[in-house]
C-alpha atoms as a PDB file:
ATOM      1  CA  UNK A   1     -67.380-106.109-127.271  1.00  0.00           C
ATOM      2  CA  UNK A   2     -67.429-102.190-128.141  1.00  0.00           C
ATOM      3  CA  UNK A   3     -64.952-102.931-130.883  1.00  0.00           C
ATOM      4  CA  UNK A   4     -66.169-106.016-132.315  1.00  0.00           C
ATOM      5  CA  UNK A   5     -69.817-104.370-132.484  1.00  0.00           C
ATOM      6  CA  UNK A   6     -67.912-101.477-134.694  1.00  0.00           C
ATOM      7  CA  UNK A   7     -66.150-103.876-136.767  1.00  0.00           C
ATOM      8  CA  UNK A   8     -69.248-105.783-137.846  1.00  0.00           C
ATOM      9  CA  UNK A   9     -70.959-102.538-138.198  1.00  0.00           C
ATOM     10  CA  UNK A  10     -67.838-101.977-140.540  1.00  0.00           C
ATOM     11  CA  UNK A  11     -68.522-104.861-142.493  1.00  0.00           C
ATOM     12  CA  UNK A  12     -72.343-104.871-142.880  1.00  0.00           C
ATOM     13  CA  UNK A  13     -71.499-101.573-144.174  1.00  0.00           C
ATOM     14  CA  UNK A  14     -69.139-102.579-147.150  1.00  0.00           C
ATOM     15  CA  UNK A  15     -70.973-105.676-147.599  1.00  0.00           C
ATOM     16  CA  UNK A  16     -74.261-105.797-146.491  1.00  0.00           C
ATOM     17  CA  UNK A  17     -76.784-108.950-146.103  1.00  0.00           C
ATOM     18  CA  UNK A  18     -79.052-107.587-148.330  1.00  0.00           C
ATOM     19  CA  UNK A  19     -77.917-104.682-151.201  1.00  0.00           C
ATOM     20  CA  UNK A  20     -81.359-103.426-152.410  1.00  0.00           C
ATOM     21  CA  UNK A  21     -84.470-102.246-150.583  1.00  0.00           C
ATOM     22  CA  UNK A  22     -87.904-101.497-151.868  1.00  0.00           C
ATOM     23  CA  UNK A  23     -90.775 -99.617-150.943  1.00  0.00           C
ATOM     24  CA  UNK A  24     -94.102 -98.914-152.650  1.00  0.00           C
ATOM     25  CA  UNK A  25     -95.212 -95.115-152.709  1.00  0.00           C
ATOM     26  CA  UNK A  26     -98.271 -94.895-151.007  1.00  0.00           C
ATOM     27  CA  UNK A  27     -98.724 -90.929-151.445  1.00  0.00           C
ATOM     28  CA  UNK A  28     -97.056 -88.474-153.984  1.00  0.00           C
ATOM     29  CA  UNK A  29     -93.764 -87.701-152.622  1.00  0.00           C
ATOM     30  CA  UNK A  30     -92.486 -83.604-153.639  1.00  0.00           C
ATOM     31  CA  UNK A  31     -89.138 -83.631-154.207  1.00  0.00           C
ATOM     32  CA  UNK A  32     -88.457 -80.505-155.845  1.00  0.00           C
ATOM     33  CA  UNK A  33     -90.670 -78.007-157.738  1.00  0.00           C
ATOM     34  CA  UNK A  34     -90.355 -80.110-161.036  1.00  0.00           C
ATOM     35  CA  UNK A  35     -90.280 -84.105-159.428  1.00  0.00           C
ATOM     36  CA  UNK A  36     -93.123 -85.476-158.046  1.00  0.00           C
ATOM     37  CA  UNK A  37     -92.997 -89.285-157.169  1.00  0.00           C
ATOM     38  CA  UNK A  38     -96.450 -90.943-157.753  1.00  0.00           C
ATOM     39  CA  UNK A  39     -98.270 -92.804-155.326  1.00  0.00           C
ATOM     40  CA  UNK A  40     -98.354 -96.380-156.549  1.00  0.00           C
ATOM     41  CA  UNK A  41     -94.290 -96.253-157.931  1.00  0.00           C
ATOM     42  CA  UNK A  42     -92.125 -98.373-155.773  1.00  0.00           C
ATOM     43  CA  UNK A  43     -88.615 -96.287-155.071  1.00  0.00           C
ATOM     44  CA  UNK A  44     -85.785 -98.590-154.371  1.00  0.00           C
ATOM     45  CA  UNK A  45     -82.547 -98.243-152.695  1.00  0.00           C
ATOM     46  CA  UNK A  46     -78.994 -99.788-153.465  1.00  0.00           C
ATOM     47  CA  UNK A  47     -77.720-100.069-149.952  1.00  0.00           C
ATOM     48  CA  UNK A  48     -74.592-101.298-151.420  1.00  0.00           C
ATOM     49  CA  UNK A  49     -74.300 -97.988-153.145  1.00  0.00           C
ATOM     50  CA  UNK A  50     -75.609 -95.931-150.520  1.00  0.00           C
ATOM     51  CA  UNK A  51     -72.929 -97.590-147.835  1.00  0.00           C
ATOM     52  CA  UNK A  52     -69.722 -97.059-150.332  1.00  0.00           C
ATOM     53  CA  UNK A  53     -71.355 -92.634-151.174  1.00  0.00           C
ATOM     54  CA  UNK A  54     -68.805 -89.963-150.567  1.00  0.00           C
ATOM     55  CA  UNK A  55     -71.693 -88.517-149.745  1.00  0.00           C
ATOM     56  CA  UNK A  56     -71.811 -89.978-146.465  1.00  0.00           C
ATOM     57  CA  UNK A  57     -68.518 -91.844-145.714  1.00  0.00           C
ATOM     58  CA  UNK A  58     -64.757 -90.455-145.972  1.00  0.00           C
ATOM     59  CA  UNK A  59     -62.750 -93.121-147.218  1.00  0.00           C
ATOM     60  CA  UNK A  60     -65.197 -95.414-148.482  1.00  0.00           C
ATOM     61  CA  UNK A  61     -63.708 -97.968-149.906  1.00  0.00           C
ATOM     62  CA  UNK A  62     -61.472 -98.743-146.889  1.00  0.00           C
ATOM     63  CA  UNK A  63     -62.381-101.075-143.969  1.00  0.00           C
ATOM     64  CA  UNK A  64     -62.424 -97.940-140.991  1.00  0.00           C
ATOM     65  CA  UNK A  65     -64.456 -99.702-137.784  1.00  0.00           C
ATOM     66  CA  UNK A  66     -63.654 -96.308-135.787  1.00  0.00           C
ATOM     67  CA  UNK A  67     -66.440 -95.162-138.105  1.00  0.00           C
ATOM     68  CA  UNK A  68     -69.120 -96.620-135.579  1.00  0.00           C
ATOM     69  CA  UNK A  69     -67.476 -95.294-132.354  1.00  0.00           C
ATOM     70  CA  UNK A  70     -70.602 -94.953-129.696  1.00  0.00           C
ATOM     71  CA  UNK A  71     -71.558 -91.042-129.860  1.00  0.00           C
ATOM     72  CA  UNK A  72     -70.077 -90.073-133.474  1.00  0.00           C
ATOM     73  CA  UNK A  73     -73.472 -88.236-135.601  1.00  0.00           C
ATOM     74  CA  UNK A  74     -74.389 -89.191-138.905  1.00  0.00           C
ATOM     75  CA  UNK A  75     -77.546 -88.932-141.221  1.00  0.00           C
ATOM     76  CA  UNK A  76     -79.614 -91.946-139.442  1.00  0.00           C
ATOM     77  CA  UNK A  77     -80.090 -93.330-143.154  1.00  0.00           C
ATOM     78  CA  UNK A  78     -76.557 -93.396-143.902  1.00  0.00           C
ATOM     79  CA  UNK A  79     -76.684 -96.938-142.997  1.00  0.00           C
ATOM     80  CA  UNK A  80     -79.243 -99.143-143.128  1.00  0.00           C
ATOM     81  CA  UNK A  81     -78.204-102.770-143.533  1.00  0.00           C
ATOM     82  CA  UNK A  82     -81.243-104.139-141.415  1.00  0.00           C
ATOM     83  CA  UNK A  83     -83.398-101.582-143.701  1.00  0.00           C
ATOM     84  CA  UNK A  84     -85.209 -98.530-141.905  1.00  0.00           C
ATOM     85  CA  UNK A  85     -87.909 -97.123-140.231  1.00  0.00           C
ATOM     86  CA  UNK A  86     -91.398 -99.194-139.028  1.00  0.00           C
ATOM     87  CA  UNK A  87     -90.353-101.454-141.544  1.00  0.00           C
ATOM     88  CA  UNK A  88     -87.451-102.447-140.836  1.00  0.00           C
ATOM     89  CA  UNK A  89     -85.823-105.982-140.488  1.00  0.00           C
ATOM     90  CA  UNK A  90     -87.641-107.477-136.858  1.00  0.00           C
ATOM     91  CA  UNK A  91     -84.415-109.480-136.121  1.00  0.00           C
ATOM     92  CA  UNK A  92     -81.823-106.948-136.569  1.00  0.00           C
ATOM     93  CA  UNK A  93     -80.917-106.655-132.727  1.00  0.00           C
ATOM     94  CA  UNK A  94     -80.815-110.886-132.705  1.00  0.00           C
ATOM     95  CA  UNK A  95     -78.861-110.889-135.591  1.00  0.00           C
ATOM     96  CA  UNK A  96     -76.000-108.579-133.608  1.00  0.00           C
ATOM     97  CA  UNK A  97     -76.339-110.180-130.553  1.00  0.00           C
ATOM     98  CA  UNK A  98     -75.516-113.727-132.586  1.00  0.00           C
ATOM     99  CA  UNK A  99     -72.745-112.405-134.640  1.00  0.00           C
ATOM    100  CA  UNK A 100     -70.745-110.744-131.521  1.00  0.00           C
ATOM    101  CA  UNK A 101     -71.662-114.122-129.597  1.00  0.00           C
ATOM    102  CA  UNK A 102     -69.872-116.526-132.372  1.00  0.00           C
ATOM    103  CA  UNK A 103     -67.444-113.857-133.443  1.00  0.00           C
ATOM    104  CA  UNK A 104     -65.704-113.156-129.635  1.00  0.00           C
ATOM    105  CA  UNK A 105     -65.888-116.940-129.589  1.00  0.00           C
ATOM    106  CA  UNK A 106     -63.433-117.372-132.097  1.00  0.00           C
ATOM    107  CA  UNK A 107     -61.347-114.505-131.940  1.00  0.00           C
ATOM    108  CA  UNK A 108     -60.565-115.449-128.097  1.00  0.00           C
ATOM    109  CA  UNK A 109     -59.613-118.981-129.457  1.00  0.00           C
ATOM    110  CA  UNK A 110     -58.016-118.493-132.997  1.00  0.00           C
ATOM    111  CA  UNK A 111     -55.954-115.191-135.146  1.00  0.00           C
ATOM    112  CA  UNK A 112     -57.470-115.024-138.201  1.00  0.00           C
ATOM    113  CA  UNK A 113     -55.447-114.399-141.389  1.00  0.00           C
ATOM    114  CA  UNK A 114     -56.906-113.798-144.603  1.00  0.00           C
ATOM    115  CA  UNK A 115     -56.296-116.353-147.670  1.00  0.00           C
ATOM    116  CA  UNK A 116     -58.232-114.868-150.281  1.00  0.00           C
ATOM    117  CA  UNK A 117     -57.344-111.639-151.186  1.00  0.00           C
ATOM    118  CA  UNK A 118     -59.839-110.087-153.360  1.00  0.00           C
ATOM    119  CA  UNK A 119     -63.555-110.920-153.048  1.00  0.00           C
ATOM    120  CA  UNK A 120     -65.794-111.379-156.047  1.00  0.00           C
ATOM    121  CA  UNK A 121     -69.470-110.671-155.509  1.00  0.00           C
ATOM    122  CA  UNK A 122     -72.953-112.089-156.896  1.00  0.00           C
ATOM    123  CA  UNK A 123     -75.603-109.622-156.434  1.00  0.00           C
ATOM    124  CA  UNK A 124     -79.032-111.550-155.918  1.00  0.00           C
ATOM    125  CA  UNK A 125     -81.432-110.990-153.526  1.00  0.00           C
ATOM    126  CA  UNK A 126     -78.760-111.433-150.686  1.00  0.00           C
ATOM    127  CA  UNK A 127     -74.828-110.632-151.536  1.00  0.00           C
ATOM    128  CA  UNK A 128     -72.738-113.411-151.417  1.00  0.00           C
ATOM    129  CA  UNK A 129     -69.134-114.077-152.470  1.00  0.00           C
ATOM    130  CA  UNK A 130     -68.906-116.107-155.896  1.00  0.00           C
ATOM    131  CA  UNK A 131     -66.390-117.808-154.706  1.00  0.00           C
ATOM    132  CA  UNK A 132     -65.343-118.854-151.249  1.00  0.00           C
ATOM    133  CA  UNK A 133     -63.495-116.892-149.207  1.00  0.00           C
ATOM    134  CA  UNK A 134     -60.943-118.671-146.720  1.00  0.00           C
ATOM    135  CA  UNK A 135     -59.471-117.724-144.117  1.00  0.00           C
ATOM    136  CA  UNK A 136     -56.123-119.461-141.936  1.00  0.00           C
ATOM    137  CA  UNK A 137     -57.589-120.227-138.244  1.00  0.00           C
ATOM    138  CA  UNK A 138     -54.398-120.182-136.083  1.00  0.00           C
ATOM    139  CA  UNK A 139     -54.905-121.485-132.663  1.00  0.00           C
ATOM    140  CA  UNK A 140     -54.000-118.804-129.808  1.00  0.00           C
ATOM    141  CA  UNK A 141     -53.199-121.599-127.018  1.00  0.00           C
ATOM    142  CA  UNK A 142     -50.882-123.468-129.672  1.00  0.00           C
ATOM    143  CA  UNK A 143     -53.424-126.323-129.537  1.00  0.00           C
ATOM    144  CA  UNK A 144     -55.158-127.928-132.925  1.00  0.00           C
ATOM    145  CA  UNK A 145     -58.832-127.350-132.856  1.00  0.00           C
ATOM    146  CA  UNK A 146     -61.169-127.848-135.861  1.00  0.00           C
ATOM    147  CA  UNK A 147     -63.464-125.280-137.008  1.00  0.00           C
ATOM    148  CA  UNK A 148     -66.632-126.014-139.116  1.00  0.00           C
ATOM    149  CA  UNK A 149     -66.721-124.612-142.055  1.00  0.00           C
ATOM    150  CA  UNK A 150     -70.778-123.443-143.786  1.00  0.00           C
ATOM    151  CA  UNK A 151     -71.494-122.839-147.146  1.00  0.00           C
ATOM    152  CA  UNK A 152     -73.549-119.393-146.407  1.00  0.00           C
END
């Protein structure tokens, strides 16, 4: 489950649920000498941007899981696809729990080889694909089970 924790973390971090984040200024921030941010000014962050920064990620572009191995230090707010801080999203730790539930589910039962092999995007309030993405379900007993598919 160690792995399959890291790959989603891998994923959420190239495509995460939810690319922007906003937050109202409720006293002047300093930045600098010259840059003040009002209170009042809402300051909003492109977690799609901020996951893919050289800044904080060699490589990143590529799909690297061993990024999240337990232990390895990085700026807290290098990756923040449930948001961060007291605001943050309440169902974050449900979220994970569900995904590595369903996910080990069907990696024990089917290999999963990609179809689609370049993903458009459509930015909105949550990222989705534009178009779908599909995937070949091959059964790892050799017997014929169907999958469900969702429209997400």
């Amino acid at each position: 489950m160690i792995y399959l924790e890291m790959v989603i973390k891998e994923t959420l971090r190239l495509y995460p649920s939810v690319p922007f984040h906003s937050r109202p200024i409720i006293e002047d921030i300093k930045i600098d000498e010259n840059t003040v941010i009002p209170a009042s000014y809402t300051v909003g962050v492109f977690t799609y941007a901020l996951h893919r920064s050289k800044n904080h990620w060699d490589n990143p572009e590529e799909f690297i899981p061993e990024r999240f191995v337990p232990g390895i230090e990085r700026c807290p707010f290098s990756f923040i696809p449930f948001s961060a801080g007291p605001r943050n999203c309440i169902g974050q730790r449900y979220a994970m729990m569900e995904l590595k539930t369903i996910m080990s589910i069907v990696v024990r039962q089917c290999l999963l080889e990609p179809v689609t092999t370049s993903i458009s995007l459509d930015y909105g309030i949550t990222l989705n694909a534009a178009e779908p993405i599909i995937v070949k379900a091959i059964s790892r007993n050799g017997t014929r089970r169907m999958i469900p598919m969702m429209n997400g």
